[in-house]
Protein backbone atom coordinates (compact mmCIF):
# COMPACT_ATOMS: atom_id res chain seq x y z
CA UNK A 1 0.00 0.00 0.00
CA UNK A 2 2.91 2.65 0.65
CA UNK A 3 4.27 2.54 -2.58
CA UNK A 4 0.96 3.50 -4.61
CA UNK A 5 0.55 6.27 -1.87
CA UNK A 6 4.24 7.09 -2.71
CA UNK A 7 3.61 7.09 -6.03
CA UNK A 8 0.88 9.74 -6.01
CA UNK A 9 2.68 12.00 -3.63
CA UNK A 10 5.35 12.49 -5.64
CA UNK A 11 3.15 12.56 -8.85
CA UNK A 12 1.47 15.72 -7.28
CA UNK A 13 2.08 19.16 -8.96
CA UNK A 14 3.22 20.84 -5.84
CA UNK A 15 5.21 18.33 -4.91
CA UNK A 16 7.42 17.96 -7.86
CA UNK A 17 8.20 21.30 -7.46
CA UNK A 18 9.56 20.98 -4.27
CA UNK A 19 11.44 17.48 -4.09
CA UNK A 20 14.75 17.28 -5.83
CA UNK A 21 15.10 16.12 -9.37
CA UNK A 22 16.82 12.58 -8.60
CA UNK A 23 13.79 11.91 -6.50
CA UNK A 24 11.24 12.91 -9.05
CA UNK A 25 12.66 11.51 -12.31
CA UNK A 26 14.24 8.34 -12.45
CA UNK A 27 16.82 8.69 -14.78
CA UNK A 28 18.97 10.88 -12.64
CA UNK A 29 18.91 8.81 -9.86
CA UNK A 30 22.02 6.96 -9.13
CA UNK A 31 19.92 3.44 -7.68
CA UNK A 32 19.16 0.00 -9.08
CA UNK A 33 16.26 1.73 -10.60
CA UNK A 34 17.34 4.80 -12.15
CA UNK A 35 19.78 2.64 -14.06
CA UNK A 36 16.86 0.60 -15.25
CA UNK A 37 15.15 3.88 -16.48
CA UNK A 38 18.38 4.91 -18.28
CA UNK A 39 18.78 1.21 -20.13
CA UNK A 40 15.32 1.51 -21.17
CA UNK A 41 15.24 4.87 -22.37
CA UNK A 42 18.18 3.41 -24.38
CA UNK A 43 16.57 0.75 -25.24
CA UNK A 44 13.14 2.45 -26.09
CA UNK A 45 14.91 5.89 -28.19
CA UNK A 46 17.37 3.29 -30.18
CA UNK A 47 14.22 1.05 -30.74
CA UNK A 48 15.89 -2.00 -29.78
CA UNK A 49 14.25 -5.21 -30.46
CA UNK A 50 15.05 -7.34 -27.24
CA UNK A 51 14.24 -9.17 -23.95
CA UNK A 52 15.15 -8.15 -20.58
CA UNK A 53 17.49 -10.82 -19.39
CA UNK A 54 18.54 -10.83 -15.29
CA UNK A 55 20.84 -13.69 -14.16
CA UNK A 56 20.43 -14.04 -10.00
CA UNK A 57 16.67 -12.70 -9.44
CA UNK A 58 16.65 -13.48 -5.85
CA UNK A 59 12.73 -11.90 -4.96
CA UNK A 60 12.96 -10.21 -7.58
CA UNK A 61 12.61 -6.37 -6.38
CA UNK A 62 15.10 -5.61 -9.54
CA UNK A 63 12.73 -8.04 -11.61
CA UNK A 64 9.38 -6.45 -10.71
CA UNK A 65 11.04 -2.91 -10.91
CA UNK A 66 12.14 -3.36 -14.61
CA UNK A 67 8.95 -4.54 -15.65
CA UNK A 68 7.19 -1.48 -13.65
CA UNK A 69 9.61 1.31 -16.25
CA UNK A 70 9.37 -0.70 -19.21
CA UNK A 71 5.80 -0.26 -19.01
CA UNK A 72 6.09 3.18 -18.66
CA UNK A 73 8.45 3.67 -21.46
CA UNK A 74 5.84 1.22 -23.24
CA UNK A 75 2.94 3.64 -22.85
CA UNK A 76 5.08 6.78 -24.01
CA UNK A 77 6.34 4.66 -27.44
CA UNK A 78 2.10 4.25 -27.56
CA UNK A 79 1.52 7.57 -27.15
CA UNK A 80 3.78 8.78 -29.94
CA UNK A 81 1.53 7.09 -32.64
CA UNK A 82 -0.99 10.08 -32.13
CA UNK A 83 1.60 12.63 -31.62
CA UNK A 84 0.70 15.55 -34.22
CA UNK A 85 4.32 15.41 -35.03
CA UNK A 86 4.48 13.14 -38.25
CA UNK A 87 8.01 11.78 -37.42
CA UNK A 88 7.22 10.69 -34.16
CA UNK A 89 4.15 8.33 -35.25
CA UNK A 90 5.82 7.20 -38.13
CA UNK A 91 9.30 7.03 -36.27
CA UNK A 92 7.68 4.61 -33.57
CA UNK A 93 4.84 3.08 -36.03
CA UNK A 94 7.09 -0.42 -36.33
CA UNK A 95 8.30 -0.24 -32.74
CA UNK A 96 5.37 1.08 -30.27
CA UNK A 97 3.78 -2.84 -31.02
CA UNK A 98 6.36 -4.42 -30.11
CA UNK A 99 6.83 -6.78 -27.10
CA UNK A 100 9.33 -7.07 -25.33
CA UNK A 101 10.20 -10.37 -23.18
CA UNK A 102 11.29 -10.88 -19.67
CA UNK A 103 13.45 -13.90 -18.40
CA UNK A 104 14.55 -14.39 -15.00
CA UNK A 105 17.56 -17.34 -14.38
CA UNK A 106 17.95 -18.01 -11.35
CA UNK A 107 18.65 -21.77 -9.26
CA UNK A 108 16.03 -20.75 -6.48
CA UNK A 109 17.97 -22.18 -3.79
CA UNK A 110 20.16 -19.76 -3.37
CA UNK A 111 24.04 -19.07 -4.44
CA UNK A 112 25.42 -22.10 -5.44
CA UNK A 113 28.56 -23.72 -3.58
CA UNK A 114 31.54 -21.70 -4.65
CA UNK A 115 35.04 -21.50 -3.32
CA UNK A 116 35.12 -17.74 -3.39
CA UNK A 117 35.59 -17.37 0.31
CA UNK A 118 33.03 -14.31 0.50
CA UNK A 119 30.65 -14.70 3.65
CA UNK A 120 28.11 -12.78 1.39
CA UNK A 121 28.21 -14.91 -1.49
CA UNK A 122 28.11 -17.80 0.53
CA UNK A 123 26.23 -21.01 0.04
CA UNK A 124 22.90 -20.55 0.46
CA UNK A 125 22.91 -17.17 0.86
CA UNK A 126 20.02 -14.59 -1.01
CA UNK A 127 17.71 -17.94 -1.41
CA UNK A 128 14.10 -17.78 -2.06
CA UNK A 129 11.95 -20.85 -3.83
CA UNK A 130 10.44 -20.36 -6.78
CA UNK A 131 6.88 -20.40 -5.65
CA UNK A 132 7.79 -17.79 -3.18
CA UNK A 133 9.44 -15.33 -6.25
CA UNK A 134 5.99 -16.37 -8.15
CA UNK A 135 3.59 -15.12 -5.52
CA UNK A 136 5.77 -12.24 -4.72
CA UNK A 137 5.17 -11.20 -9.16
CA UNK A 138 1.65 -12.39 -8.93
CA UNK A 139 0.92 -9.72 -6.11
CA UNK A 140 2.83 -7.21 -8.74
CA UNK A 141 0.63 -8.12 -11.67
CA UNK A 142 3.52 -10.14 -13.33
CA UNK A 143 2.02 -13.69 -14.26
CA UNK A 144 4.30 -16.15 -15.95
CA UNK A 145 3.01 -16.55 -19.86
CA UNK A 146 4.83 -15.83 -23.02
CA UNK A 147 6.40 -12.49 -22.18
CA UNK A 148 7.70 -13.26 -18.75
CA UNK A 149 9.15 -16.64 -18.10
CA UNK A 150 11.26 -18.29 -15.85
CA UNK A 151 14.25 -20.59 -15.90
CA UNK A 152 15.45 -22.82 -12.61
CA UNK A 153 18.53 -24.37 -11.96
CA UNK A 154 22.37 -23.93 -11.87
CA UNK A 155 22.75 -20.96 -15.25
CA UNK A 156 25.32 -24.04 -16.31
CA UNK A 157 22.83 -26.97 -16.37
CA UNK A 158 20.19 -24.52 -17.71
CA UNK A 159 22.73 -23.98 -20.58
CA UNK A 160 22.75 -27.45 -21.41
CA UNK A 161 19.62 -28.69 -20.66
CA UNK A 162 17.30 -26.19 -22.12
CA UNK A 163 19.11 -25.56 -25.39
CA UNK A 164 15.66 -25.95 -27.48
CA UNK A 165 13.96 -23.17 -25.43
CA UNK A 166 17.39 -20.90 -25.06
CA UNK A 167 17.35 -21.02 -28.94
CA UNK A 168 13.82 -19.25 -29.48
CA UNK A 169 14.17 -16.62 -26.49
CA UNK A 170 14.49 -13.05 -28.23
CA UNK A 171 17.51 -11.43 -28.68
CA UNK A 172 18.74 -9.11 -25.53
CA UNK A 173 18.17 -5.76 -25.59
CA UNK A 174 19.14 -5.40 -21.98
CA UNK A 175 20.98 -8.45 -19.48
CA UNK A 176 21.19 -7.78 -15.67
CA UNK A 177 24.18 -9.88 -14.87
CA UNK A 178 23.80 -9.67 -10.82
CA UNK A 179 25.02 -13.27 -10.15
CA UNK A 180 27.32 -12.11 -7.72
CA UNK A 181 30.34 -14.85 -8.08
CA UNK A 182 32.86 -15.54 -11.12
CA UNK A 183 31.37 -19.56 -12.11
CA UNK A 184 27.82 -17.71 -12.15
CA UNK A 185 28.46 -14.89 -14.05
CA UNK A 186 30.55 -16.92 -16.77
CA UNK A 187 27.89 -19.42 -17.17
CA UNK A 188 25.18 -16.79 -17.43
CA UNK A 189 27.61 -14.55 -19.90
CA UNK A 190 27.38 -18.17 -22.40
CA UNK A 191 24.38 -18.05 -22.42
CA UNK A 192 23.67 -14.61 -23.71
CA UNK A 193 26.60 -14.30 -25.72
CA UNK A 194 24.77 -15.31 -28.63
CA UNK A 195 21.69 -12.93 -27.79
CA UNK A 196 23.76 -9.53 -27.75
CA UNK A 197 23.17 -7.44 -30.47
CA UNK A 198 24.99 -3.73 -31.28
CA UNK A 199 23.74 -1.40 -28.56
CA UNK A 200 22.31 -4.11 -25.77
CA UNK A 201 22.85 -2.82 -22.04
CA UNK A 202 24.86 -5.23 -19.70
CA UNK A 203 24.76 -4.39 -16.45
CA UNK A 204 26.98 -5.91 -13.94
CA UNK A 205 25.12 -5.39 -9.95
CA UNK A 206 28.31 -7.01 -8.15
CA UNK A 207 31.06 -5.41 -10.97
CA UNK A 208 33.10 -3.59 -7.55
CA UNK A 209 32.12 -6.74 -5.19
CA UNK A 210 35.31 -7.98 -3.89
CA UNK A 211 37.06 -4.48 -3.17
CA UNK A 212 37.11 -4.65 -7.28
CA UNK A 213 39.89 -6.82 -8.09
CA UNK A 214 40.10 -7.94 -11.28
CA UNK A 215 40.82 -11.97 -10.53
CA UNK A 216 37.53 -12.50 -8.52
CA UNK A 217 33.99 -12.39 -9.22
CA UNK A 218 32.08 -10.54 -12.28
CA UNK A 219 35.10 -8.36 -12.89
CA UNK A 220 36.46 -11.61 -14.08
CA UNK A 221 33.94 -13.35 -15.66
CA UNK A 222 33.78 -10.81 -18.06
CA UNK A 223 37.21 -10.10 -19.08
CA UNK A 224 37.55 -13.94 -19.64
CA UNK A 225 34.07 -13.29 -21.78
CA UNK A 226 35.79 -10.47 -23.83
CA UNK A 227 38.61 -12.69 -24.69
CA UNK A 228 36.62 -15.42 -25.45
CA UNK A 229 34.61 -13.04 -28.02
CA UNK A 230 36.87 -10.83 -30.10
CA UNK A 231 33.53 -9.82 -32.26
CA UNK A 232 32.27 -8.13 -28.54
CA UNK A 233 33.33 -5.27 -26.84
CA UNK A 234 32.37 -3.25 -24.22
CA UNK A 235 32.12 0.76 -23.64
CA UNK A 236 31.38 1.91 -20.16
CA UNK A 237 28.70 3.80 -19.41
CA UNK A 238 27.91 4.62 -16.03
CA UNK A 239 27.93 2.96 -12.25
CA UNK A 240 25.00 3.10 -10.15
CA UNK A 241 24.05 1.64 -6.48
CA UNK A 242 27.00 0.46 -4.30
CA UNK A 243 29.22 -1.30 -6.83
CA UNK A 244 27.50 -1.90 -10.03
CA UNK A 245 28.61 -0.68 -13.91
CA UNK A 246 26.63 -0.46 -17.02
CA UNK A 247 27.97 -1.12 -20.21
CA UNK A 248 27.28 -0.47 -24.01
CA UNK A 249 28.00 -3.62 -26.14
CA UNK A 250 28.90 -3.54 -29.57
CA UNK A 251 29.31 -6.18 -32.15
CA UNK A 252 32.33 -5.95 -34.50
């Protein structure tokens, strides 16, 4: 009940007026969130054709949150089709339709066992079942069906196990990589390298986890990636939250 009420206190006139621009617009504020709104407003300007990919959902606050701004940015590509502006309706006239898909990986049992000595990623840690992250959507409004979907299980066994469904899940227009430890975030990086496309938004939650050193956790999961895959590259773009990065990919 708060956040509706929070919602439409900030939404008032008078209020915007008086609470400080990284409160009122999302973009400009430095949280899990207002990275979200940035990487769709990429997504959604570019016109990106793409699924939201996130790789360590937990109970999925981050989940339900980039569902919450991609319908927003949803509803503005709509309401460009009536603009009076001819470019805009005929600029979004092929795009506005389209749906974009949401896939959560995640093993629902919490982080796997790992020899990364971190008491924070330890085993077990940041579990929740999968009925419990189901509920938790359903009292959201986000029912499992064709545009949200989930996939259970260790990101290596899903890799090999569910190669049929991998193959028909849309390309990804943005990943949330927030698997916390290296083995995780490698696994889930094969599985999307095939899905990036020029201008897809990685973002990496944990990228400064482990006082940033470059032979431990995401940091090195992806600079294995990036030498595995001389036709990817990444540009930074930003950090948000505690000690995550967002990155630009491109495809050479």
């Amino acid at each position: 009940m708060l956040r509706p009420r929070l919602k439409a206190f900030i939404r008032d006139k008078i209020v915007r007026r008086l609470l400080p621009t990284e409160v009122v617009f999302g973009p400009n504020r430095n949280d899990r969130e207002g990275a979200l709104h940035r990487s769709w407003g990429h997504v959604f300007t570019s016109q990106i054709k793409g699924a939201y990919y996130e790789f360590g959902v937990y109970r999925g606050d981050t989940f339900r949150a980039s569902y919450r701004v991609y319908q927003d940015y949803s509803r503005w590509a709509q309401s460009q089709l009536s603009s009076p502006e001819p470019w805009r309706s005929r600029g979004f006239a092929d795009y506005a339709g389209y749906c974009h898909q949401f896939y959560a990986f995640d093993t629902f049992q919490g982080i796997p066992e790992n020899d990364e000595e971190n008491i924070t990623f330890a085993e077990g840690a940041f579990s929740c079942s999968l009925e419990e992250f189901t509920r938790l959507n359903r009292a959201n409004g986000m029912v499992e069906d064709e545009q949200i979907r989930y996939f259970a299980g260790k990101f290596s066994e899903v890799n090999k196990t569910m190669t049929k469904e991998l193959d028909q899940l849309q390309p990804a227009a943005i990943v949330n990589l927030d698997s916390d430890l290296y083995s995780s975030a490698r696994d889930a990086l094969a599985i999307v390298a095939p899905r990036l496309v020029q201008g897809s938004i990685l973002l990496v939650d944990d990228w400064n986890a482990f006082a940033a050193a470059r032979s431990s956790g995401e940091r090195k999961a992806v600079a294995e990636f990036l030498t595995e895959h001389p036709e990817i590259s990444l540009e930074s773009w930003f950090p948000y939250h505690y000690s995550g990065q967002a990155f630009l990919v491109h495809r050479h």
